[in-house]
N, C-alpha and C. Protein backbone atom coordinates (compact mmCIF):
# COMPACT_ATOMS: atom_id res chain seq x y z
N UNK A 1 98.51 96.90 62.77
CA UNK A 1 99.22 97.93 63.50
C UNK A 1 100.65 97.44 63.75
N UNK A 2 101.43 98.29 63.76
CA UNK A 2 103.28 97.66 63.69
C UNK A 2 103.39 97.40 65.31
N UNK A 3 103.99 96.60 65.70
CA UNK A 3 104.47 95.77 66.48
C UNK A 3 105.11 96.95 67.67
N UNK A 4 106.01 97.64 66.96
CA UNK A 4 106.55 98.82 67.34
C UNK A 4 105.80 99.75 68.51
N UNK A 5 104.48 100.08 67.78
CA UNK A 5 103.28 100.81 68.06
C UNK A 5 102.33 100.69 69.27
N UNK A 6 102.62 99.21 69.14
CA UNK A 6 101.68 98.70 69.59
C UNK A 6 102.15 98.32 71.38
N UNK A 7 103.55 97.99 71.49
CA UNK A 7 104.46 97.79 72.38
C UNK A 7 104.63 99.12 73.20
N UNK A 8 104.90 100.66 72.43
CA UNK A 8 104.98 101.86 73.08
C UNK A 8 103.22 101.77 73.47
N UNK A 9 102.39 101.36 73.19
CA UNK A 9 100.77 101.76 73.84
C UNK A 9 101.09 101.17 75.02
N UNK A 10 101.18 100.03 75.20
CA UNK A 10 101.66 99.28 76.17
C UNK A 10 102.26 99.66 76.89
N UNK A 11 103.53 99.92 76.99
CA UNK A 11 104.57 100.71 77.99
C UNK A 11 103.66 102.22 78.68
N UNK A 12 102.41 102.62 77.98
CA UNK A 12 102.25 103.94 78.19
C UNK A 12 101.11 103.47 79.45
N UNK A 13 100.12 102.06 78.41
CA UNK A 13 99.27 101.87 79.78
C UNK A 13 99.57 101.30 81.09
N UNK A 14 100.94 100.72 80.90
CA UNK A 14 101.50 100.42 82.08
C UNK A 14 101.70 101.44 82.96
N UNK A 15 102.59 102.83 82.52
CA UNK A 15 102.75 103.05 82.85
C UNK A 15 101.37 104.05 84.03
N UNK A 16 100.22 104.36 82.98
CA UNK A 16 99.10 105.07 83.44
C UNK A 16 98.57 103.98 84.57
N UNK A 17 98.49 102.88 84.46
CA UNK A 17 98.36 101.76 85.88
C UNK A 17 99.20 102.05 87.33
N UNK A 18 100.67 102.29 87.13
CA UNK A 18 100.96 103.40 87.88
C UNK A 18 100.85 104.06 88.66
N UNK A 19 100.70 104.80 87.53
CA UNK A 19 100.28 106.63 88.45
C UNK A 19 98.63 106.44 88.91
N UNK A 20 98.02 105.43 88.37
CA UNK A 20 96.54 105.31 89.08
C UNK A 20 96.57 104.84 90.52
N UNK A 21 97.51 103.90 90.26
CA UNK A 21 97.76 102.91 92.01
C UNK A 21 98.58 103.77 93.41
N UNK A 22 99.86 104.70 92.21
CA UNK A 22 99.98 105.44 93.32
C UNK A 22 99.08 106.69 93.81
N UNK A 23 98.15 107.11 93.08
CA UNK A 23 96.98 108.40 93.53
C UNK A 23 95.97 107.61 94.43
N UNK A 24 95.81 106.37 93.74
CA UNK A 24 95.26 105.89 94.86
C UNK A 24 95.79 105.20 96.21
N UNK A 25 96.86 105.17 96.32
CA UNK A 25 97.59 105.12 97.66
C UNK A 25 97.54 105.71 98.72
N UNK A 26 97.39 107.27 98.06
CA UNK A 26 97.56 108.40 99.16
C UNK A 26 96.54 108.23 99.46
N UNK A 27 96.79 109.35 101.44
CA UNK A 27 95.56 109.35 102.26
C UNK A 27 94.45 110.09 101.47
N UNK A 28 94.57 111.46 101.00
CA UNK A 28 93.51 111.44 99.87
C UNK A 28 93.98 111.73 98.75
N UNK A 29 92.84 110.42 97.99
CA UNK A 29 93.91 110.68 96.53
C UNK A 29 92.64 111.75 95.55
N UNK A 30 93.31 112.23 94.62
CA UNK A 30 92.62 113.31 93.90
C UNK A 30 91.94 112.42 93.19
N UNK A 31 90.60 113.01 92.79
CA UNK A 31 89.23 111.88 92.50
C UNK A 31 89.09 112.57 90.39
N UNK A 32 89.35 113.51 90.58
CA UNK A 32 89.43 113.92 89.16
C UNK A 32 90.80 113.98 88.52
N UNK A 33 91.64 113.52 88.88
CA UNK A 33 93.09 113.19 88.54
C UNK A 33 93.03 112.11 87.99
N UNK A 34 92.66 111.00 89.43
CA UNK A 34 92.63 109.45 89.37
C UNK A 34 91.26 109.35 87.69
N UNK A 35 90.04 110.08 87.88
CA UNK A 35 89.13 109.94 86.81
C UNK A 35 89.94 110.56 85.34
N UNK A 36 90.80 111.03 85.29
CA UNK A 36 91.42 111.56 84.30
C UNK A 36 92.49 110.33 83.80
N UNK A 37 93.00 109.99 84.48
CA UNK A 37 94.12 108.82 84.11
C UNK A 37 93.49 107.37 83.51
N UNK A 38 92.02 107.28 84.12
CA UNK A 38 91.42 106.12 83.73
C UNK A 38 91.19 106.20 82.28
N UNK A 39 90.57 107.51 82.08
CA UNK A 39 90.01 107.88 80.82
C UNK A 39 91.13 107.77 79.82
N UNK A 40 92.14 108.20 80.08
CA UNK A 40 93.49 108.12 79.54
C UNK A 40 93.59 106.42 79.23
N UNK A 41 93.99 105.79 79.88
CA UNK A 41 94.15 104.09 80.19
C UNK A 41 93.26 103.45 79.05
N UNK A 42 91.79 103.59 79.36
CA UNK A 42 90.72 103.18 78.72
C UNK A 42 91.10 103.52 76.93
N UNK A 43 91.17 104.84 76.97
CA UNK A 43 91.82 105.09 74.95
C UNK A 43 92.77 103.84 74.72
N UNK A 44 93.87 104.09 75.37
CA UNK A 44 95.17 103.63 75.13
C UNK A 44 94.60 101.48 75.11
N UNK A 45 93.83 101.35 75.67
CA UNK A 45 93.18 100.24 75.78
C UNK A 45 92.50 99.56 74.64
N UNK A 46 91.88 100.35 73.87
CA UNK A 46 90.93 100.23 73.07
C UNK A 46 91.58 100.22 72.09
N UNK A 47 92.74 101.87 71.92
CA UNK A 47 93.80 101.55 70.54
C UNK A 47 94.32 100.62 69.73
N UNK A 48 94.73 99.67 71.52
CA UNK A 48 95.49 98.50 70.97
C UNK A 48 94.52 97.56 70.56
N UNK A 49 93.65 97.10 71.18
CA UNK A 49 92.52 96.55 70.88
C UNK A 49 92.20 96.36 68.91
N UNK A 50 92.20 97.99 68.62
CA UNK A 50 91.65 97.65 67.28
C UNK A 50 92.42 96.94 66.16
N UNK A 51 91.76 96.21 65.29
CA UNK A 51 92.40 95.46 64.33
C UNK A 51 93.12 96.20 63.29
């Protein structure tokens, strides 16, 4: 996978780390938002992952 590629996955799961920490900040944070972003995270996780 190009170097390139692999660096924007990165920047993206950073950035989805984020928006997870701040939903979970608030007094209530949205529970299918926060479950939506993980699911998001988790792909972007695995992408890079593959050989």
């Amino acid at each position: 996978m190009e170097q390139s590629h692999v660096s924007a996955l990165q920047l993206k799961h950073a950035g989805l780390e984020r928006r997870i920490a701040d939903e979970m900040s608030r007094p209530l944070p949205d529970l299918e938002a926060l479950q939506l972003l993980k699911k998001q995270k988790l792909r972007i996780k695995d992408e890079i992952k593959l050989p």
